[in-house]
PDB file of N, CA and C in Angstrom:
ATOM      1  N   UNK A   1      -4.658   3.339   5.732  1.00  0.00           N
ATOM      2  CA  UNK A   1      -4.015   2.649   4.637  1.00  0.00           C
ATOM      3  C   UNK A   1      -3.207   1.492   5.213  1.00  0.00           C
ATOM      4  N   UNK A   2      -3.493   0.545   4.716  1.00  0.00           N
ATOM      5  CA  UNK A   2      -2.780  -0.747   4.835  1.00  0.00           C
ATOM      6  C   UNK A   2      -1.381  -1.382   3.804  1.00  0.00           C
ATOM      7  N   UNK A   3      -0.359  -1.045   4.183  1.00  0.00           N
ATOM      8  CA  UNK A   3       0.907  -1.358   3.278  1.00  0.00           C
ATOM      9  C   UNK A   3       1.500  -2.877   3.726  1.00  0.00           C
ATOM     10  N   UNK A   4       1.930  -3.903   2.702  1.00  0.00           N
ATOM     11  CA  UNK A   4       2.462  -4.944   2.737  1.00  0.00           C
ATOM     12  C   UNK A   4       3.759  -5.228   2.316  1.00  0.00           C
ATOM     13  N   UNK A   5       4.911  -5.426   2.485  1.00  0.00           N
ATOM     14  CA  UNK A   5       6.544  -5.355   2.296  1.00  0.00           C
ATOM     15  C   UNK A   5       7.076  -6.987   1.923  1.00  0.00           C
ATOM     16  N   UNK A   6       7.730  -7.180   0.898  1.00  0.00           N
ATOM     17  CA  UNK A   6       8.457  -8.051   0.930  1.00  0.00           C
ATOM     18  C   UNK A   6       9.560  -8.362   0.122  1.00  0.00           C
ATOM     19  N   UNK A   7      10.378  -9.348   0.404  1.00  0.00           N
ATOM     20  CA  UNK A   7      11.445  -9.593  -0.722  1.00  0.00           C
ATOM     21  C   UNK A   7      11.608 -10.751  -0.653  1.00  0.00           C
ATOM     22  N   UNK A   8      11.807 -10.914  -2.162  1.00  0.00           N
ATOM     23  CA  UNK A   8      12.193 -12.504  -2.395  1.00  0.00           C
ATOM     24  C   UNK A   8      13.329 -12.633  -2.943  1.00  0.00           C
ATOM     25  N   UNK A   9      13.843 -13.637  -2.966  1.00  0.00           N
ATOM     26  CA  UNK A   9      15.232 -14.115  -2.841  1.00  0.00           C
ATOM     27  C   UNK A   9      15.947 -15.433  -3.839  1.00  0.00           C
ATOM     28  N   UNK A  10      16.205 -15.601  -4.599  1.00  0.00           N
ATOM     29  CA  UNK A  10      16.246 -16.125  -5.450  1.00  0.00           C
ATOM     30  C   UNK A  10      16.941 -17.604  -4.539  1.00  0.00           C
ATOM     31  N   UNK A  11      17.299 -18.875  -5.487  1.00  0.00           N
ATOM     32  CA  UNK A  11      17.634 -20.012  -4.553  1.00  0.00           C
ATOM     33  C   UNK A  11      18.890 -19.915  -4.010  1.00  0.00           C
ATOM     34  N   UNK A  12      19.316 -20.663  -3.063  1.00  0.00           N
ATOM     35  CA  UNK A  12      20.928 -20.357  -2.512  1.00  0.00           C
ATOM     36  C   UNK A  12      21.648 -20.856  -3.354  1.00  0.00           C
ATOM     37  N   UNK A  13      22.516 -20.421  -3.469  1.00  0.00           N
ATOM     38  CA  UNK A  13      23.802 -20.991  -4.756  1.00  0.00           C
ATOM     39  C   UNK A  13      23.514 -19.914  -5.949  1.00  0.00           C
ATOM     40  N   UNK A  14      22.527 -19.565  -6.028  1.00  0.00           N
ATOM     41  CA  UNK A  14      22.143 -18.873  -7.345  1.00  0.00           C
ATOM     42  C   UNK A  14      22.588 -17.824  -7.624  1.00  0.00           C
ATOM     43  N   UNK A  15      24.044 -17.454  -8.403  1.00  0.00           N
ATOM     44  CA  UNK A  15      24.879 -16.364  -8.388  1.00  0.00           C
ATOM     45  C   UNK A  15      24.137 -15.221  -9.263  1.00  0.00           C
ATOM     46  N   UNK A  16      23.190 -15.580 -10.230  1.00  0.00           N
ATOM     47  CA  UNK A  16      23.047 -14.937 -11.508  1.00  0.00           C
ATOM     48  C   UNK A  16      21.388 -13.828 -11.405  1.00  0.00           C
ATOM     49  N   UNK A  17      20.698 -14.244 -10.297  1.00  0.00           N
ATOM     50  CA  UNK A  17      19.172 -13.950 -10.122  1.00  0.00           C
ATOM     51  C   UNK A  17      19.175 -12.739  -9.319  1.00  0.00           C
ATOM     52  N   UNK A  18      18.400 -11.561  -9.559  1.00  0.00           N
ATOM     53  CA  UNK A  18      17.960 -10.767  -8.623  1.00  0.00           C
ATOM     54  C   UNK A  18      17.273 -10.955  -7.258  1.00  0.00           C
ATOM     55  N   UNK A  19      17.147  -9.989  -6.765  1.00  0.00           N
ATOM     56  CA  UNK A  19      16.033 -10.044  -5.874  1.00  0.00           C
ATOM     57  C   UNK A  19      15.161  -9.559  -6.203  1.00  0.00           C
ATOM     58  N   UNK A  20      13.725  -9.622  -5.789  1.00  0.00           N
ATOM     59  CA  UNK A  20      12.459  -8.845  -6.686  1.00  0.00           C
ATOM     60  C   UNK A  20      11.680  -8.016  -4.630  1.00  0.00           C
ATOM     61  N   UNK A  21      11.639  -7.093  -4.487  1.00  0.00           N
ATOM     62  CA  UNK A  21      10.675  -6.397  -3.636  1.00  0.00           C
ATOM     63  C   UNK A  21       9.662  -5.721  -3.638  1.00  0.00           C
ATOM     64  N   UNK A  22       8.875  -5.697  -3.059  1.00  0.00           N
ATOM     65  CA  UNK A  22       7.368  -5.419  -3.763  1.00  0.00           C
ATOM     66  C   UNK A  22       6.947  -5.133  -2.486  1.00  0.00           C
ATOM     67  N   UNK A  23       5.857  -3.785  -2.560  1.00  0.00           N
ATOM     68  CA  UNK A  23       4.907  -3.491  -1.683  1.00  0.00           C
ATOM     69  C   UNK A  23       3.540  -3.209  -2.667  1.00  0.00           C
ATOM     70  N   UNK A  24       2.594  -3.524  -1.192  1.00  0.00           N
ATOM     71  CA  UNK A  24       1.175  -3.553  -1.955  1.00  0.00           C
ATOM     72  C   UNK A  24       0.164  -2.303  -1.164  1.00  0.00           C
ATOM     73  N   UNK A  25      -0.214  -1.656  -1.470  1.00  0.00           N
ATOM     74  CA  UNK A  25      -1.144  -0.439  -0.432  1.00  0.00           C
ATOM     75  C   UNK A  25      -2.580  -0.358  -1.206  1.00  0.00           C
ATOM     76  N   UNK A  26      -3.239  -0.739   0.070  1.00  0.00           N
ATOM     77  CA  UNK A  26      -4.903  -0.372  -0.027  1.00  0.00           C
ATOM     78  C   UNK A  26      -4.778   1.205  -0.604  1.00  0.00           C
ATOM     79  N   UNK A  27      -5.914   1.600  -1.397  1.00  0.00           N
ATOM     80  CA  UNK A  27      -6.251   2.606  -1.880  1.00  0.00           C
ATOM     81  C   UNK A  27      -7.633   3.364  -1.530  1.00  0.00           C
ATOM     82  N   UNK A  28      -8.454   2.403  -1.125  1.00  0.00           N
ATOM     83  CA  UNK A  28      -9.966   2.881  -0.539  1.00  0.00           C
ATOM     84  C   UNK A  28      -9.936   2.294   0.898  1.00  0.00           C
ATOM     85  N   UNK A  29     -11.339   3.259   1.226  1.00  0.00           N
ATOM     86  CA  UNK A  29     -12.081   2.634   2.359  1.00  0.00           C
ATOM     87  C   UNK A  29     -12.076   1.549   3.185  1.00  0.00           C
ATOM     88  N   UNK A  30     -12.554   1.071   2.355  1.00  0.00           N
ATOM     89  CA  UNK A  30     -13.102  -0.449   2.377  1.00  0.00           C
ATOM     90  C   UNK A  30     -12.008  -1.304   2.280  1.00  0.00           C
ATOM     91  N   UNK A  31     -11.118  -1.012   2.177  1.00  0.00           N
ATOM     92  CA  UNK A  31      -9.663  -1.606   2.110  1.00  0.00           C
ATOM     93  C   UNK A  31      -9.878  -2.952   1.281  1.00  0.00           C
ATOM     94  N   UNK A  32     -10.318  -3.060   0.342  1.00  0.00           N
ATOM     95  CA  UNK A  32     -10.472  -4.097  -0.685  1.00  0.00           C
ATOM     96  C   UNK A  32      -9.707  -3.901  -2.298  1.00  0.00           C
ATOM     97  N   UNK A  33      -9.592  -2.704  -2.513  1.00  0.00           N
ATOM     98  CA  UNK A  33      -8.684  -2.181  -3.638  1.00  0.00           C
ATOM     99  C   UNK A  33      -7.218  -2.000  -3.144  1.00  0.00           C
ATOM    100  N   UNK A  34      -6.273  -3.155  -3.725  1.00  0.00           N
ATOM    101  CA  UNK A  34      -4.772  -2.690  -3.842  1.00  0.00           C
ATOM    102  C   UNK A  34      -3.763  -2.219  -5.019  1.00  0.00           C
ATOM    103  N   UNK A  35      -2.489  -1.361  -4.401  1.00  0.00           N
ATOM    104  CA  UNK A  35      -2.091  -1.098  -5.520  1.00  0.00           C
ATOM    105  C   UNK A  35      -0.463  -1.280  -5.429  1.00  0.00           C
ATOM    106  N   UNK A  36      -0.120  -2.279  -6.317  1.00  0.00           N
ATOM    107  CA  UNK A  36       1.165  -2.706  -6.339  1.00  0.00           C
ATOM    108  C   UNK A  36       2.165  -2.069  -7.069  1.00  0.00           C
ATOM    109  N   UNK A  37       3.669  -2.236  -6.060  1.00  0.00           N
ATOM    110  CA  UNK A  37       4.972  -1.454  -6.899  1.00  0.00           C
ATOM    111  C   UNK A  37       5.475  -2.715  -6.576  1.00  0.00           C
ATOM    112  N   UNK A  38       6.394  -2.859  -7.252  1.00  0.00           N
ATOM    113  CA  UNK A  38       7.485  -4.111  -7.586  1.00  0.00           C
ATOM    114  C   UNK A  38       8.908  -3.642  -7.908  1.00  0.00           C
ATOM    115  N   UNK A  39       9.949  -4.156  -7.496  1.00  0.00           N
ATOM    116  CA  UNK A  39      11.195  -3.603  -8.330  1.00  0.00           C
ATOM    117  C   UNK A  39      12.344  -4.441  -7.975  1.00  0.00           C
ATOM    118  N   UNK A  40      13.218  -4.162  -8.862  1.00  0.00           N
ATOM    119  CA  UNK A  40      14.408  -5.387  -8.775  1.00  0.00           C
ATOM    120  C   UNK A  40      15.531  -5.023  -8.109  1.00  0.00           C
ATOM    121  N   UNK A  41      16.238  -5.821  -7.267  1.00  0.00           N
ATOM    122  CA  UNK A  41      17.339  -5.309  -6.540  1.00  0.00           C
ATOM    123  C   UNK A  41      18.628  -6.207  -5.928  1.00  0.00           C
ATOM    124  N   UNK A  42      19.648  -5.788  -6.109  1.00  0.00           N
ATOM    125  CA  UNK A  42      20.816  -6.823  -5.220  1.00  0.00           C
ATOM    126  C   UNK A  42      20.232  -7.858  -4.853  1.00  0.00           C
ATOM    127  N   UNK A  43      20.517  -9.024  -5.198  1.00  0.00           N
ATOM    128  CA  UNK A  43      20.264 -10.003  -4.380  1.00  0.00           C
ATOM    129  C   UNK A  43      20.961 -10.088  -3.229  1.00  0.00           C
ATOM    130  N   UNK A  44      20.716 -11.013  -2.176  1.00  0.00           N
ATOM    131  CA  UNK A  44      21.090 -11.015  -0.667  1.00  0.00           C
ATOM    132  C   UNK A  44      20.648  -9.941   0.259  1.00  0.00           C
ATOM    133  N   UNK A  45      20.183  -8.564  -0.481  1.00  0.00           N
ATOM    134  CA  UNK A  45      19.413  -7.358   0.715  1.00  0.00           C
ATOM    135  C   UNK A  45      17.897  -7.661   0.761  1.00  0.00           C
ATOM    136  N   UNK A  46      18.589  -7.402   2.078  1.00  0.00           N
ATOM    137  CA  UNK A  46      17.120  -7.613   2.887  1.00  0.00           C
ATOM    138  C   UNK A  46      15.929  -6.797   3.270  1.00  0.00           C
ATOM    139  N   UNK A  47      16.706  -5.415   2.836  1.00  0.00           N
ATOM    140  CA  UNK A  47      15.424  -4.309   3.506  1.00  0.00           C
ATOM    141  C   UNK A  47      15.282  -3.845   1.742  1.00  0.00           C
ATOM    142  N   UNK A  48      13.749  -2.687   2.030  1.00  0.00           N
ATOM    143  CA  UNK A  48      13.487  -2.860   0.241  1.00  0.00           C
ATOM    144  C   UNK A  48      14.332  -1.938   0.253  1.00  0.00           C
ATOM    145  N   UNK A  49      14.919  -1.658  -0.821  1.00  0.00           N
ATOM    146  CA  UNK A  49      15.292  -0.470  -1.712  1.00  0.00           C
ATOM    147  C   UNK A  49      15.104   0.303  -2.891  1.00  0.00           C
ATOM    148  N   UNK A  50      14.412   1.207  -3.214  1.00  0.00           N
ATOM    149  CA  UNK A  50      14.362   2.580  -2.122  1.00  0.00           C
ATOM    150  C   UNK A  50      12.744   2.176  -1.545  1.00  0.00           C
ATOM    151  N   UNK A  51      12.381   1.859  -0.474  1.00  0.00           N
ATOM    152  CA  UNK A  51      11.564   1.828   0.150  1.00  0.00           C
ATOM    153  C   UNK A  51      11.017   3.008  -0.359  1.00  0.00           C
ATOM    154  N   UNK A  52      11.024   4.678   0.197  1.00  0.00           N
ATOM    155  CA  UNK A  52      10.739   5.607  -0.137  1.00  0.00           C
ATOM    156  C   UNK A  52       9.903   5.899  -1.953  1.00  0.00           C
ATOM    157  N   UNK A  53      10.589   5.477  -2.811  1.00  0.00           N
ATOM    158  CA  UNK A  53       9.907   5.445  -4.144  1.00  0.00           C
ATOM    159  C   UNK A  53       8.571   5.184  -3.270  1.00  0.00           C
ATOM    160  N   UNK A  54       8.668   3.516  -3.565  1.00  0.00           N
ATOM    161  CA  UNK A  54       7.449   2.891  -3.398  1.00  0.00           C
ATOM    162  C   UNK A  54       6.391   3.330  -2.672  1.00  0.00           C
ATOM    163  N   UNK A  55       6.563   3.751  -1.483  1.00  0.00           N
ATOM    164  CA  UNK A  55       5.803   4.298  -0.527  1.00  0.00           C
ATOM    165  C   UNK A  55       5.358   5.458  -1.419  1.00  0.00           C
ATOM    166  N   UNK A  56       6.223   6.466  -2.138  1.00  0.00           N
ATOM    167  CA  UNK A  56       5.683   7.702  -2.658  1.00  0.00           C
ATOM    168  C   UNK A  56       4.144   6.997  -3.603  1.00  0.00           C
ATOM    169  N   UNK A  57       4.264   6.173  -4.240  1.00  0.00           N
ATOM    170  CA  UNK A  57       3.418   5.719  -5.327  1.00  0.00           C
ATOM    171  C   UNK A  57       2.162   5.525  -4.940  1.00  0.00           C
ATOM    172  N   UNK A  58       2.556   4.627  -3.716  1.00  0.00           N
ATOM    173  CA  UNK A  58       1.671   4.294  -3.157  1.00  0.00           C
ATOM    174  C   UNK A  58       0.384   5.341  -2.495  1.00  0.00           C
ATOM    175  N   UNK A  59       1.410   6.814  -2.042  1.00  0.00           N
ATOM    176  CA  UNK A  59       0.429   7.656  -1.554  1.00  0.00           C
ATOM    177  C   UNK A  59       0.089   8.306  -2.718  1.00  0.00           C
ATOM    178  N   UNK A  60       0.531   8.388  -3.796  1.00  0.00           N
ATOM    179  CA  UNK A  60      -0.247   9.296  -4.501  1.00  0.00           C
ATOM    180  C   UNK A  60      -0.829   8.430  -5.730  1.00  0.00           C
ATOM    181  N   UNK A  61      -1.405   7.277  -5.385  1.00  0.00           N
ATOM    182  CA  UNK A  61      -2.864   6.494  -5.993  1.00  0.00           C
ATOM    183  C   UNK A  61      -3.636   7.044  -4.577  1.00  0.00           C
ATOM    184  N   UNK A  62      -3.535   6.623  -3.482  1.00  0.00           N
ATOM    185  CA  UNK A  62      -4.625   6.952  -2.369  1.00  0.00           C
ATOM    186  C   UNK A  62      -4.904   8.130  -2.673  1.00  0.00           C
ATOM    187  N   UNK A  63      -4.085   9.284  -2.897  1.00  0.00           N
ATOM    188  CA  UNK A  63      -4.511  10.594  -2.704  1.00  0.00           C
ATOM    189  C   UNK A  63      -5.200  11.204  -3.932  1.00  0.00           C
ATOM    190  N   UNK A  64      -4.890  10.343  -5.263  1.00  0.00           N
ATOM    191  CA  UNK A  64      -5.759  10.473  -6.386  1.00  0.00           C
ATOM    192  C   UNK A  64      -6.760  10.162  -5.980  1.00  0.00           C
ATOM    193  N   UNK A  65      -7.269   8.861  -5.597  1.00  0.00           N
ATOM    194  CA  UNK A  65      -8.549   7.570  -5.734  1.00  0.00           C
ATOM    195  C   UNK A  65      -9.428   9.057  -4.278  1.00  0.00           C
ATOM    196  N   UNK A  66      -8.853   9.661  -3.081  1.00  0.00           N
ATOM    197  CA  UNK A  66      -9.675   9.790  -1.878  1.00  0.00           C
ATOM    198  C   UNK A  66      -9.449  11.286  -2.103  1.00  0.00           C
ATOM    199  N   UNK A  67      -8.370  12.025  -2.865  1.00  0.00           N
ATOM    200  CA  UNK A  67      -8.535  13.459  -2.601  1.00  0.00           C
ATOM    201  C   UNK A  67      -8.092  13.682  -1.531  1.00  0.00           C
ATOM    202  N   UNK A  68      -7.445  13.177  -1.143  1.00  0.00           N
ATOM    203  CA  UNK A  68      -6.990  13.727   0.643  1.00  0.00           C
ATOM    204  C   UNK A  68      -5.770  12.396   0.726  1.00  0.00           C
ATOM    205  N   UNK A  69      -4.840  12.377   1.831  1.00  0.00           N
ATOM    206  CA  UNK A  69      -3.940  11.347   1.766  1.00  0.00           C
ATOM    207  C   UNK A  69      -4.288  10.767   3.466  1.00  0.00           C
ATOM    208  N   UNK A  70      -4.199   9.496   3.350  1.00  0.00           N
ATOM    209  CA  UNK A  70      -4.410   8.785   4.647  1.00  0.00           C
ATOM    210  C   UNK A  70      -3.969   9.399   6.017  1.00  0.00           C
ATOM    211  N   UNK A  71      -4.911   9.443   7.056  1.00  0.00           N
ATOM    212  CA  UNK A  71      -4.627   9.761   8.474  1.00  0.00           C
ATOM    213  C   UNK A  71      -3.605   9.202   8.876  1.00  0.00           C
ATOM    214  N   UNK A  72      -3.750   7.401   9.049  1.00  0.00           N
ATOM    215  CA  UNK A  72      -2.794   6.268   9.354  1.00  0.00           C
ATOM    216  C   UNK A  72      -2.228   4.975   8.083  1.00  0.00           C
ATOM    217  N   UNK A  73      -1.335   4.773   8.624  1.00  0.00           N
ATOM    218  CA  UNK A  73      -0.458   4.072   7.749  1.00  0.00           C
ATOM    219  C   UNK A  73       0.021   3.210   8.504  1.00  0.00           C
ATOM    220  N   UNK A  74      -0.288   1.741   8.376  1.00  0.00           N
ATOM    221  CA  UNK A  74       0.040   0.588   8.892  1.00  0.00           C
ATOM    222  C   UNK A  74       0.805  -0.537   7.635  1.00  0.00           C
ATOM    223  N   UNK A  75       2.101  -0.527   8.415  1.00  0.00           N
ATOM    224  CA  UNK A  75       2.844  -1.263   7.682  1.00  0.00           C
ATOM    225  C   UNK A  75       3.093  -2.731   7.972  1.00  0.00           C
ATOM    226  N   UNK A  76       3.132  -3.395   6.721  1.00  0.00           N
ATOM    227  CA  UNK A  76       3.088  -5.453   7.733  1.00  0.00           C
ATOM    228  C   UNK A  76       4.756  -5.694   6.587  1.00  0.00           C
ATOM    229  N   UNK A  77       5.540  -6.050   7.786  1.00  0.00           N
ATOM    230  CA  UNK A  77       7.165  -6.493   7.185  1.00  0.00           C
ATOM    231  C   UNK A  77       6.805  -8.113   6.936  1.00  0.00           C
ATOM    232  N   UNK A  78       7.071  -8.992   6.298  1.00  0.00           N
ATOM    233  CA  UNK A  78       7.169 -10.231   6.478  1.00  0.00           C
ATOM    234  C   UNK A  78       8.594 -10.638   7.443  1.00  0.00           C
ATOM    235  N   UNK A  79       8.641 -11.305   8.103  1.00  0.00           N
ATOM    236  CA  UNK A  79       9.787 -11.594   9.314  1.00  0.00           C
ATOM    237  C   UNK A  79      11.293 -11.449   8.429  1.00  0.00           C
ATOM    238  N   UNK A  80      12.068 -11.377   8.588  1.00  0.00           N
ATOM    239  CA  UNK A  80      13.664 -11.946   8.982  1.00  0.00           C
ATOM    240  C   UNK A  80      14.075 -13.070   9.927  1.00  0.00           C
ATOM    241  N   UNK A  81      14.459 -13.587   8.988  1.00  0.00           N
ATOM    242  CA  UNK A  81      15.112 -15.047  10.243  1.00  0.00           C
ATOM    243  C   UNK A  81      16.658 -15.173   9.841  1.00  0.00           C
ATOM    244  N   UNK A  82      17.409 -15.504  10.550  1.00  0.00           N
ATOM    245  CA  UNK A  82      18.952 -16.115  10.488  1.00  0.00           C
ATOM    246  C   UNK A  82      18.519 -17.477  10.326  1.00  0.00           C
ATOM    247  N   UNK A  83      19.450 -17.703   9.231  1.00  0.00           N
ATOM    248  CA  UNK A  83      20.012 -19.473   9.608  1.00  0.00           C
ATOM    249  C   UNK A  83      19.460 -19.832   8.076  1.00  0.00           C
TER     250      UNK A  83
END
């Protein structure tokens, strides 16, 4: 299973906007079917929150769609930068 992580961040100055974080996880084989969670959170954090939900969701479409839940689980963070 292939999982994708990110958060976006609304513009600087922007007192009033969330943050939105979202992961995406392959569901088959063929790693061509994904299945997205999204959710809204503090703006300015940087790691998702609750990571854990999401991840749960995520395994139990795979484990619906395959009957069994993934061997490996490869996760892709988009970077962190300062400045």
């Amino acid at each position: 299973m292939f999982v994708g992580v990110d958060v976006a961040h609304p513009a600087p100055g922007d007192r009033h906007e969330l943050s939105i974080a979202s992961c995406v996880g392959t569901y088959d084989n063929s790693y061509v079917h994904y299945h997205p969670e999204i959710s809204v959170q503090q703006k300015a954090r940087r790691e998702l929150v609750p990571l854990n939900v999401s991840m749960e969701e995520l395994l139990k479409k795979y484990g619906h769609y395959n009957k069994r839940y993934p061997d490996n689980i490869f996760i892709f963070r988009d970077g962190l930068s300062e400045g």
